[in-house]
C-alpha atoms as a PDB file:
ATOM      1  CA  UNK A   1       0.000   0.000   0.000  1.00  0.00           C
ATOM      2  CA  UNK A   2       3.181   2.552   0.820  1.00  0.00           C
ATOM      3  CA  UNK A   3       4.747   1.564  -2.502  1.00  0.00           C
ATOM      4  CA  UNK A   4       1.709   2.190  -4.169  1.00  0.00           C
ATOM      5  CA  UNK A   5       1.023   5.353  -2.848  1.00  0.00           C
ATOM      6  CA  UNK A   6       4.354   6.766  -3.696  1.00  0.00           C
ATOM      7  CA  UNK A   7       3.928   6.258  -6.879  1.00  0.00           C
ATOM      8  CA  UNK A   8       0.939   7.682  -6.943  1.00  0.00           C
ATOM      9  CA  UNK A   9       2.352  10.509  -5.236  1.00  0.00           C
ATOM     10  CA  UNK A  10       5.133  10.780  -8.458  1.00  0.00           C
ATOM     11  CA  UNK A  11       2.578  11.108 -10.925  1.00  0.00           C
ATOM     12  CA  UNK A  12       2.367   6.974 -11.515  1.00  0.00           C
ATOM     13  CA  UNK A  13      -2.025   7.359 -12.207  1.00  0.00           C
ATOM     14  CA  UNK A  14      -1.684   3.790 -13.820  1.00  0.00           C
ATOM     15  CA  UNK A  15      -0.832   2.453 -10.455  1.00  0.00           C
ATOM     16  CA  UNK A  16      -2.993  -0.289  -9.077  1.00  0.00           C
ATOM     17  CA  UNK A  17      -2.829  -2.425  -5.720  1.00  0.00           C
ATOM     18  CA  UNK A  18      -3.068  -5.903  -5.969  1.00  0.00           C
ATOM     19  CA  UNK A  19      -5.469  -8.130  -4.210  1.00  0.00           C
ATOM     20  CA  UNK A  20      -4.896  -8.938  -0.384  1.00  0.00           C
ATOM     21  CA  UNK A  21      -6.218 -11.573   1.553  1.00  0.00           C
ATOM     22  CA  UNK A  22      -7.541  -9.761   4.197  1.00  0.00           C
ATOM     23  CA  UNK A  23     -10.973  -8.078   3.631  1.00  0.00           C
ATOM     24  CA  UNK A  24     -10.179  -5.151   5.543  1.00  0.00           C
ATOM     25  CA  UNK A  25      -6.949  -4.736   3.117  1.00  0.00           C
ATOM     26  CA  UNK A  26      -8.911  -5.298  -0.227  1.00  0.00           C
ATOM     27  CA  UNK A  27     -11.829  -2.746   1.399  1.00  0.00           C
ATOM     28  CA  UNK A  28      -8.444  -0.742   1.510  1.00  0.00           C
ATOM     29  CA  UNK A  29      -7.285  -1.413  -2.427  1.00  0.00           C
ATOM     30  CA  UNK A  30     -10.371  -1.128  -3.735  1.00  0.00           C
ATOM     31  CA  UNK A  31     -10.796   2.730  -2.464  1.00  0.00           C
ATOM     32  CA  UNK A  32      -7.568   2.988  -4.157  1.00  0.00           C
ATOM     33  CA  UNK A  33      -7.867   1.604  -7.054  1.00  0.00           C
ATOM     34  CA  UNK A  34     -11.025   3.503  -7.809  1.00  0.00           C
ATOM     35  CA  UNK A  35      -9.493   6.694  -6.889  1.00  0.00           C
ATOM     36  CA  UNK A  36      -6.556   6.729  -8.869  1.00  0.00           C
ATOM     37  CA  UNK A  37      -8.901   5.572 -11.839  1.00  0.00           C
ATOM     38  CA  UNK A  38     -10.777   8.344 -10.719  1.00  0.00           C
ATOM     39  CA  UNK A  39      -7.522  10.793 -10.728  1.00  0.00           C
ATOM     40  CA  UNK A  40      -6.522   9.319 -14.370  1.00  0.00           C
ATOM     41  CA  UNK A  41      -9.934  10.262 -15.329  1.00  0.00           C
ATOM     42  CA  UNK A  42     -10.018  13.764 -14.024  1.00  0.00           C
ATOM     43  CA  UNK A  43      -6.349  13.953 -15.377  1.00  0.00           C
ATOM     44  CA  UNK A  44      -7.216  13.051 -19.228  1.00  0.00           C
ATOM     45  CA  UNK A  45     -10.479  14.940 -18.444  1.00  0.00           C
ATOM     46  CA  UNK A  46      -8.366  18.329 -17.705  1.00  0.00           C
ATOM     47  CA  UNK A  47      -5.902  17.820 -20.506  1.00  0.00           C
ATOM     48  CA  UNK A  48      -8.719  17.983 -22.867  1.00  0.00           C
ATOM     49  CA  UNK A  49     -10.484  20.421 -21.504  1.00  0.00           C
ATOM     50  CA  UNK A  50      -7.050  22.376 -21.751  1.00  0.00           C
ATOM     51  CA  UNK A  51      -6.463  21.518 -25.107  1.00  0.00           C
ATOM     52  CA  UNK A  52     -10.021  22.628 -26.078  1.00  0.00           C
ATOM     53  CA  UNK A  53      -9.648  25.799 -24.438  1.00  0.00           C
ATOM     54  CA  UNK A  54      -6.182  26.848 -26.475  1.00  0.00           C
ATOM     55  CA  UNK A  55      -8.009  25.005 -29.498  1.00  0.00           C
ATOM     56  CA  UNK A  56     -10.782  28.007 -29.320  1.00  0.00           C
ATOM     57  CA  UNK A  57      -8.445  31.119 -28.127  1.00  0.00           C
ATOM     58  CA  UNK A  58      -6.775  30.382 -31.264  1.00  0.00           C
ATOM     59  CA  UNK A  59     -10.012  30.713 -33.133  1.00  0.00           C
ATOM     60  CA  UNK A  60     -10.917  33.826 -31.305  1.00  0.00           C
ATOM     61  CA  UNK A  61      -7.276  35.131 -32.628  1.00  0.00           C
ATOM     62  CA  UNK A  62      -7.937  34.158 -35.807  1.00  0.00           C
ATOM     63  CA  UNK A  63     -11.111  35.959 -35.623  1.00  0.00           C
ATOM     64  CA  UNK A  64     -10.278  39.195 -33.418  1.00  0.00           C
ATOM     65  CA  UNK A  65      -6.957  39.571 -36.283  1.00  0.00           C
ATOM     66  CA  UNK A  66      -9.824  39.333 -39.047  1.00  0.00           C
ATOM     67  CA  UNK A  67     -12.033  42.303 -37.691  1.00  0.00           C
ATOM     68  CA  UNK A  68      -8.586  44.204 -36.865  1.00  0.00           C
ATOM     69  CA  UNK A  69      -7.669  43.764 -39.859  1.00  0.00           C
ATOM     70  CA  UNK A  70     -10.511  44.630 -41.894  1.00  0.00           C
ATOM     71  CA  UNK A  71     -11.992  47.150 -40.114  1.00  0.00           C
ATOM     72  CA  UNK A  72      -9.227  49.499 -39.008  1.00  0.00           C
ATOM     73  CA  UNK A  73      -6.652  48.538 -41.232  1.00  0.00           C
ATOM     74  CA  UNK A  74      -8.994  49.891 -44.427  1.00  0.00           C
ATOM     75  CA  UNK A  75     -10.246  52.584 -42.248  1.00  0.00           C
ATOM     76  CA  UNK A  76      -6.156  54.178 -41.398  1.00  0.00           C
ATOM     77  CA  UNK A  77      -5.330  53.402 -45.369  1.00  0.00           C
ATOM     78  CA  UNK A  78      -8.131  55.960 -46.105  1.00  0.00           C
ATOM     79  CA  UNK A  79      -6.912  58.765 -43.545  1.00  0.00           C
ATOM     80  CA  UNK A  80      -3.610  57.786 -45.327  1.00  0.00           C
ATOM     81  CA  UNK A  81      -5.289  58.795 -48.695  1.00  0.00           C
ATOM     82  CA  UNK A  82      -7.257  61.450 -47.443  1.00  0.00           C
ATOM     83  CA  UNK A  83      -4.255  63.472 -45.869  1.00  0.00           C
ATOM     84  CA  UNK A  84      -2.210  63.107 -49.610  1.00  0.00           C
ATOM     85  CA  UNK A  85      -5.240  64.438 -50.965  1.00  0.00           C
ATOM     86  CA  UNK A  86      -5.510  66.995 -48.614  1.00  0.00           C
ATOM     87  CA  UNK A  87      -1.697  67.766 -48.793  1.00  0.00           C
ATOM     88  CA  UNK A  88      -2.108  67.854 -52.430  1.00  0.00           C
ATOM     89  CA  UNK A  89      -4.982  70.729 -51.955  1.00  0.00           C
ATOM     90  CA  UNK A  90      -3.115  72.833 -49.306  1.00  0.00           C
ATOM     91  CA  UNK A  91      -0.253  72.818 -51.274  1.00  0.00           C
ATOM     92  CA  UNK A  92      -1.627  74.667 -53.808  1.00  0.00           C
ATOM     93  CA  UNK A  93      -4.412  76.790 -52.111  1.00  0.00           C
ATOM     94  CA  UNK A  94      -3.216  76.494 -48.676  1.00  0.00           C
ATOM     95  CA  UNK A  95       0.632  75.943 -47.994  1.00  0.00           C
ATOM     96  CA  UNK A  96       0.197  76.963 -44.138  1.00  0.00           C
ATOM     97  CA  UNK A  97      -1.657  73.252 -43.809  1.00  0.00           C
ATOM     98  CA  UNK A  98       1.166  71.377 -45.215  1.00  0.00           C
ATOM     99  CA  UNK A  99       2.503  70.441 -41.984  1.00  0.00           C
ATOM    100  CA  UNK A 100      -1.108  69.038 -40.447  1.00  0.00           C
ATOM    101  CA  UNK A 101      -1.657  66.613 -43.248  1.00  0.00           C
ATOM    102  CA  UNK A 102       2.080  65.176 -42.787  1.00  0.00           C
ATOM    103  CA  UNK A 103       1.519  64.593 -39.052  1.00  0.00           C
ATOM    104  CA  UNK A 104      -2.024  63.258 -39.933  1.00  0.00           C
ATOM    105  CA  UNK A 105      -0.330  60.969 -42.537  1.00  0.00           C
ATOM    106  CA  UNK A 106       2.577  60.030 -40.107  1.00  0.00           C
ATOM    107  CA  UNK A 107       0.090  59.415 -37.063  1.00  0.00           C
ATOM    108  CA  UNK A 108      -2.183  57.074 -39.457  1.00  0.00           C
ATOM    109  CA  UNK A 109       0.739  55.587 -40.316  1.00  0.00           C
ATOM    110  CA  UNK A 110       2.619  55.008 -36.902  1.00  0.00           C
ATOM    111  CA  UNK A 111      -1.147  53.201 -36.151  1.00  0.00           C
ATOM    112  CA  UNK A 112      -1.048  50.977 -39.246  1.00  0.00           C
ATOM    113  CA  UNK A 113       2.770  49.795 -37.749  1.00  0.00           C
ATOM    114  CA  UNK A 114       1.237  49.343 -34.079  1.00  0.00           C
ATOM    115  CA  UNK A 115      -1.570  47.324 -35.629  1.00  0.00           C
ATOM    116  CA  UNK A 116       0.317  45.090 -37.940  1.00  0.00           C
ATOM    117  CA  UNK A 117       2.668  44.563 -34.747  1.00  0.00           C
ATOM    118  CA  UNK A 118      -0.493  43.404 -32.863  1.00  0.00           C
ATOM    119  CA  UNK A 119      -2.076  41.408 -35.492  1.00  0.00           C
ATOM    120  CA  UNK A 120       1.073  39.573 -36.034  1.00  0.00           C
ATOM    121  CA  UNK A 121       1.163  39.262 -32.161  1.00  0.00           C
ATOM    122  CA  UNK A 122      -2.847  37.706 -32.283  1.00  0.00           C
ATOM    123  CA  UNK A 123      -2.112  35.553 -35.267  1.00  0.00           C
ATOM    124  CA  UNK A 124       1.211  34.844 -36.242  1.00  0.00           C
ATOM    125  CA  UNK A 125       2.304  33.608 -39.850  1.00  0.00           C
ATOM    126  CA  UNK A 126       0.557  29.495 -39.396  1.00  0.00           C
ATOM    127  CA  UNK A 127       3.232  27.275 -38.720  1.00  0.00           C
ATOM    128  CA  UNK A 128       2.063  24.674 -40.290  1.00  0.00           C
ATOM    129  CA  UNK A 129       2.887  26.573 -43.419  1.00  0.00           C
ATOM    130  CA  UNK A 130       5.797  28.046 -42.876  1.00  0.00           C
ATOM    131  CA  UNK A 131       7.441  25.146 -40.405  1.00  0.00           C
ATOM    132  CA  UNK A 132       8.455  26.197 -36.773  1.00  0.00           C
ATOM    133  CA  UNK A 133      12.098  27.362 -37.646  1.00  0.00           C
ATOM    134  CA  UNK A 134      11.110  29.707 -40.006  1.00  0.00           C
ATOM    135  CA  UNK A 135       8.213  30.838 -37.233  1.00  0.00           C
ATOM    136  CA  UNK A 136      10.281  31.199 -34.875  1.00  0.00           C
ATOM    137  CA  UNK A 137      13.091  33.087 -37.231  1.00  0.00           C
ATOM    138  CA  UNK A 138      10.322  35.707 -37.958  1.00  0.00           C
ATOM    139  CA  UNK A 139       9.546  36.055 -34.515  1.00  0.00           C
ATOM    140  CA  UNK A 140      12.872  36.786 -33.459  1.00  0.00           C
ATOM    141  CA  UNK A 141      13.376  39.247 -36.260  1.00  0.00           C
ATOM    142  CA  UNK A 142      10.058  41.279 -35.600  1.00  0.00           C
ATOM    143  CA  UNK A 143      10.636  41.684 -31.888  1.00  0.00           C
ATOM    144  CA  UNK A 144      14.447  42.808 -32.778  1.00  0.00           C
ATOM    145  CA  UNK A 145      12.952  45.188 -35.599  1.00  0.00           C
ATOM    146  CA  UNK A 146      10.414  46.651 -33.311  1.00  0.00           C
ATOM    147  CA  UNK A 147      12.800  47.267 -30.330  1.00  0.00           C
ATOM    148  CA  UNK A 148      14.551  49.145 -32.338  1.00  0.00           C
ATOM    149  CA  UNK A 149      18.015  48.581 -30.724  1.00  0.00           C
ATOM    150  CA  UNK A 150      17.205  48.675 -27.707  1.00  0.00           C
ATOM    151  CA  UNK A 151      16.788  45.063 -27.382  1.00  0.00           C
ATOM    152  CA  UNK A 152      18.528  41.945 -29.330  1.00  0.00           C
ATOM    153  CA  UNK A 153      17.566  38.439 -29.208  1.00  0.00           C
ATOM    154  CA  UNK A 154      18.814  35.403 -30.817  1.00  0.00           C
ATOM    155  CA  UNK A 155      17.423  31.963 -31.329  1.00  0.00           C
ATOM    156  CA  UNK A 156      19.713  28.712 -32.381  1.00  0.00           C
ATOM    157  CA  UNK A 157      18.516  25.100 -33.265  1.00  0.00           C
ATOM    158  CA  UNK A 158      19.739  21.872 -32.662  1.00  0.00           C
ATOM    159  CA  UNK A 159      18.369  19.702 -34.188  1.00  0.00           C
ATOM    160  CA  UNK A 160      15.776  18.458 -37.140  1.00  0.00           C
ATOM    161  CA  UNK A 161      12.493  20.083 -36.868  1.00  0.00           C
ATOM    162  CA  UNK A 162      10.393  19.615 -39.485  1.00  0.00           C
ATOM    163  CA  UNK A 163       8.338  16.259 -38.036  1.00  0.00           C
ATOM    164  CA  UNK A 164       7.287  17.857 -34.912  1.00  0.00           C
ATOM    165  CA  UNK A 165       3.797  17.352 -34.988  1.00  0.00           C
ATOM    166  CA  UNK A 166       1.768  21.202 -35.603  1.00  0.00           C
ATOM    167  CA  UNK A 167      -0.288  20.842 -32.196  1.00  0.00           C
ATOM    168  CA  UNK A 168       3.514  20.857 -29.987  1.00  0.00           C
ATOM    169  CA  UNK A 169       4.887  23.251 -32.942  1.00  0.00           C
ATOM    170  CA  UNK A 170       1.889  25.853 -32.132  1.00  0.00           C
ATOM    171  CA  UNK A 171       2.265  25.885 -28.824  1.00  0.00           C
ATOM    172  CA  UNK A 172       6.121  25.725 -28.643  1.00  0.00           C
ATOM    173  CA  UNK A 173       5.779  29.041 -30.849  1.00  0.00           C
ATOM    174  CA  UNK A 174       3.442  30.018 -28.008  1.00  0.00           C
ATOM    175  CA  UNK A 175       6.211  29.382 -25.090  1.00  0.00           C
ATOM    176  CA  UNK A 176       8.968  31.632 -27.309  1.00  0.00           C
ATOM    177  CA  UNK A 177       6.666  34.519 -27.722  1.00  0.00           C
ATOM    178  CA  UNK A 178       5.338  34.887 -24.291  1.00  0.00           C
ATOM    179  CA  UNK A 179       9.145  34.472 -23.002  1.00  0.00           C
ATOM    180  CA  UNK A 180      10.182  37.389 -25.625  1.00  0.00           C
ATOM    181  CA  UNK A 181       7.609  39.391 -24.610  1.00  0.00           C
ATOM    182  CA  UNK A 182       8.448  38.863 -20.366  1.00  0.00           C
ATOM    183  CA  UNK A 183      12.457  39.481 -21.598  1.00  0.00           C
ATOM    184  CA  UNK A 184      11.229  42.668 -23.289  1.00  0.00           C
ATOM    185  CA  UNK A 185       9.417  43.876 -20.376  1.00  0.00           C
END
């Protein structure tokens, strides 16, 4: 019964006591038996429950990126177009404006680079298409590009990628952007 709890203790859930001749003993292994079935159960029961719950914030990603993208991405490419036009007109009838439709421009533009940074943050390039080393390689390369200096990182492999499976590639890609974002904070 003490060997069998310890390794229930290290994580062992297939662990099982074998009968006993006593009846007060096999009272004793059949309450555990049932409740480490019971904790494997629970166990399996969380992991799915966990991998559902990553399988829909992706979608909801996927989706919030979609209506980012769509919505205020067209909507800052218009102020974009509206303050040439407008530069165009005050140049001629109006130079004293000039300097208003550049900062419009370069504000509408300074938003389009903040959103693009989050999209890319809510739904990075699929790395089932690219392949995680290439991911990962972009990742790298847009924090450095966005720190501006300020901040360098570098990634290395070891190692043959390409057959990781794209569940453990997904969330691997995951783990490296939510370190790179604590090491930039």
């Amino acid at each position: 019964i003490g060997k069998g709890l310890e390794r229930i203790a290290t994580g062992d859930l297939t662990t099982r006591l074998p009968p006993f001749d006593l009846a007060e003993l096999s009272a004793i292994r059949d309450v555990f038996n049932q409740l480490a079935e019971s904790l494997d159960i629970a166990l399996a029961e969380r992991n799915e429950l966990t991998r559902k719950l990553i399988a829909l914030q992706d979608e909801e990603r996927r989706r919030l990126a979609r209506e980012l993208h769509d919505e205020f991405g067209q909507s800052l490419a218009a102020i974009r177009a509206l303050a040439a036009s407008a530069r165009q007109t005050a140049a001629q009838d109006c130079p004293g404006l000039l300097g208003e439709c550049d900062s419009i421009a370069r504000t509408a533009t300074g938003m389009m680079e903040t959103l693009r940074g989050a999209l890319f943050r809510l739904r990075p390039p699929d790395v089932d298409e690219l392949g995680l080393v290439a991911s990962l390689e972009g990742l790298v390369s847009g924090w450095n590009g966005r720190s501006r200096g300020q901040t360098r990182f570098e990634i290395r492999f070891d190692g043959a990628f390409e057959s990781v499976p794209g569940t453990i590639s997904a969330t691997l890609y995951r783990i490296v952007q939510e370190a790179l974002t604590n090491a930039a904070k």
